[in-house]
C-alpha atoms as a PDB file:
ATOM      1  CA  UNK A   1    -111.314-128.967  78.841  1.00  0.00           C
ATOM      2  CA  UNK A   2    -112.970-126.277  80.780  1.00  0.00           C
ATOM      3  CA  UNK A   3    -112.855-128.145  84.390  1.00  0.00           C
ATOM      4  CA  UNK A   4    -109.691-130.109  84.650  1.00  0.00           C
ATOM      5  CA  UNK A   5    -107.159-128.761  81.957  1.00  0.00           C
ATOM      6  CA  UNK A   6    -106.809-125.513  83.719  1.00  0.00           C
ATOM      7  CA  UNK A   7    -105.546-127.175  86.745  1.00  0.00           C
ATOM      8  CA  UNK A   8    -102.591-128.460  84.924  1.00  0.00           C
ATOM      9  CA  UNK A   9     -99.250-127.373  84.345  1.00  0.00           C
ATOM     10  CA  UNK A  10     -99.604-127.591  80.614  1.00  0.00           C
ATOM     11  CA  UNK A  11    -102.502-126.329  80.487  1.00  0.00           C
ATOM     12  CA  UNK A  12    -101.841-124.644  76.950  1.00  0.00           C
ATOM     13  CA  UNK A  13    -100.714-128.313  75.647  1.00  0.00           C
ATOM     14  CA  UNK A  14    -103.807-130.190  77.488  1.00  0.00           C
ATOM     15  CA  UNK A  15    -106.267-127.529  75.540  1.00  0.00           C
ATOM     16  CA  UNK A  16    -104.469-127.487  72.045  1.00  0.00           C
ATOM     17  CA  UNK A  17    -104.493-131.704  72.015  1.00  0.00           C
ATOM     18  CA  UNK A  18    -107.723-131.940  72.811  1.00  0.00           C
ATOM     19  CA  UNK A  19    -108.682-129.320  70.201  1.00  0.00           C
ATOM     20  CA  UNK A  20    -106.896-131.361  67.779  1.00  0.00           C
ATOM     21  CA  UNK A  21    -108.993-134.761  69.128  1.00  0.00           C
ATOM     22  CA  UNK A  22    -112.076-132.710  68.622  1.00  0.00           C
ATOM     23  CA  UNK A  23    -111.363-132.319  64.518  1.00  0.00           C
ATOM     24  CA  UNK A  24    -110.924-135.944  64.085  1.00  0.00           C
ATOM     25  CA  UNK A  25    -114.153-137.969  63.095  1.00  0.00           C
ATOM     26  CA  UNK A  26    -113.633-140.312  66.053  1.00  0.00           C
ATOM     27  CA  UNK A  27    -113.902-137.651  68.187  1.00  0.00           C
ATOM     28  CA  UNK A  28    -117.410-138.132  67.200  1.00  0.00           C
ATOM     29  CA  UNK A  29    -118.377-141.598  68.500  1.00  0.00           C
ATOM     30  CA  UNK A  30    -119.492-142.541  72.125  1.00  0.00           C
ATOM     31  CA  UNK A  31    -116.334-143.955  73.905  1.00  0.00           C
ATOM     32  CA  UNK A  32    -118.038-147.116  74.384  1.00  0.00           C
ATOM     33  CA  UNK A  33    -117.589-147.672  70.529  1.00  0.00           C
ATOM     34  CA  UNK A  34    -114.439-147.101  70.171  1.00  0.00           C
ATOM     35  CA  UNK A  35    -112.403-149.966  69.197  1.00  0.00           C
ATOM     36  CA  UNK A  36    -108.853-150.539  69.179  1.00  0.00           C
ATOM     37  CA  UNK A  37    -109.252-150.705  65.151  1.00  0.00           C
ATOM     38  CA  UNK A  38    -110.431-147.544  65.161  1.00  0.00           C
ATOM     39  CA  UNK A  39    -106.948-146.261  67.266  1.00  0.00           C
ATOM     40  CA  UNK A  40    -105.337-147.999  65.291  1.00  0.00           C
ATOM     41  CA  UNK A  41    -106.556-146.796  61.764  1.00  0.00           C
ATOM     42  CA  UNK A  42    -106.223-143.226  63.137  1.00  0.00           C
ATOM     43  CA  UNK A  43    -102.138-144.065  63.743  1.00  0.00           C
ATOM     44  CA  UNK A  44    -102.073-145.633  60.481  1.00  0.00           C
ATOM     45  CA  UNK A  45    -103.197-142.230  59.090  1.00  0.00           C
ATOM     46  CA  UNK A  46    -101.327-140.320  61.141  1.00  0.00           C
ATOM     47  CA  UNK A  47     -98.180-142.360  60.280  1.00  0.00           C
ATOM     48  CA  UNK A  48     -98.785-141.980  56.182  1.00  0.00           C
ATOM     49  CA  UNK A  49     -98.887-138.066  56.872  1.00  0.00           C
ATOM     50  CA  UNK A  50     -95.669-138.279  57.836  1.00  0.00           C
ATOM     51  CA  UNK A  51     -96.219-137.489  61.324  1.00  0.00           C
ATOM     52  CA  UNK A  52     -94.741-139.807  64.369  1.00  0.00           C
ATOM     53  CA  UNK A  53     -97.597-142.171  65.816  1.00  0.00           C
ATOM     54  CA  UNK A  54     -96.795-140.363  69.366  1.00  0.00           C
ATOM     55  CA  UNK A  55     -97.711-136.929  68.091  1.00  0.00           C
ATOM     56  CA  UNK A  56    -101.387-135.900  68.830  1.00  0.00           C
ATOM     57  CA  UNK A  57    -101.032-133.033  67.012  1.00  0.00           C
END
């Protein structure tokens, strides 16, 4: 966030999803562990929200 994202274009956009990434509990686990369940679950959630499975934020 502090090396790359500022040598983007959307630089605002790169910061404010990765914010958002940071709140959710998988943002927690080492990539390694991350399965696809896990992606998946967080869409599912995302989806009952009412929010479009594309939308980070």
């Amino acid at each position: 966030m502090t090396e790359e994202s500022p040598k983007k274009r959307g630089v605002k956009q790169e910061i404010n999803r990765l914010l958002a990434w940071k709140k959710e509990d998988i943002a927690s686990y080492p990539i390694i562990s991350v399965e696809i369940t896990d992606i998946v679950a967080w869409r599912d959630r995302r989806v009952s929200e009412g929010k479009a499975a594309s939308t980070y934020i």
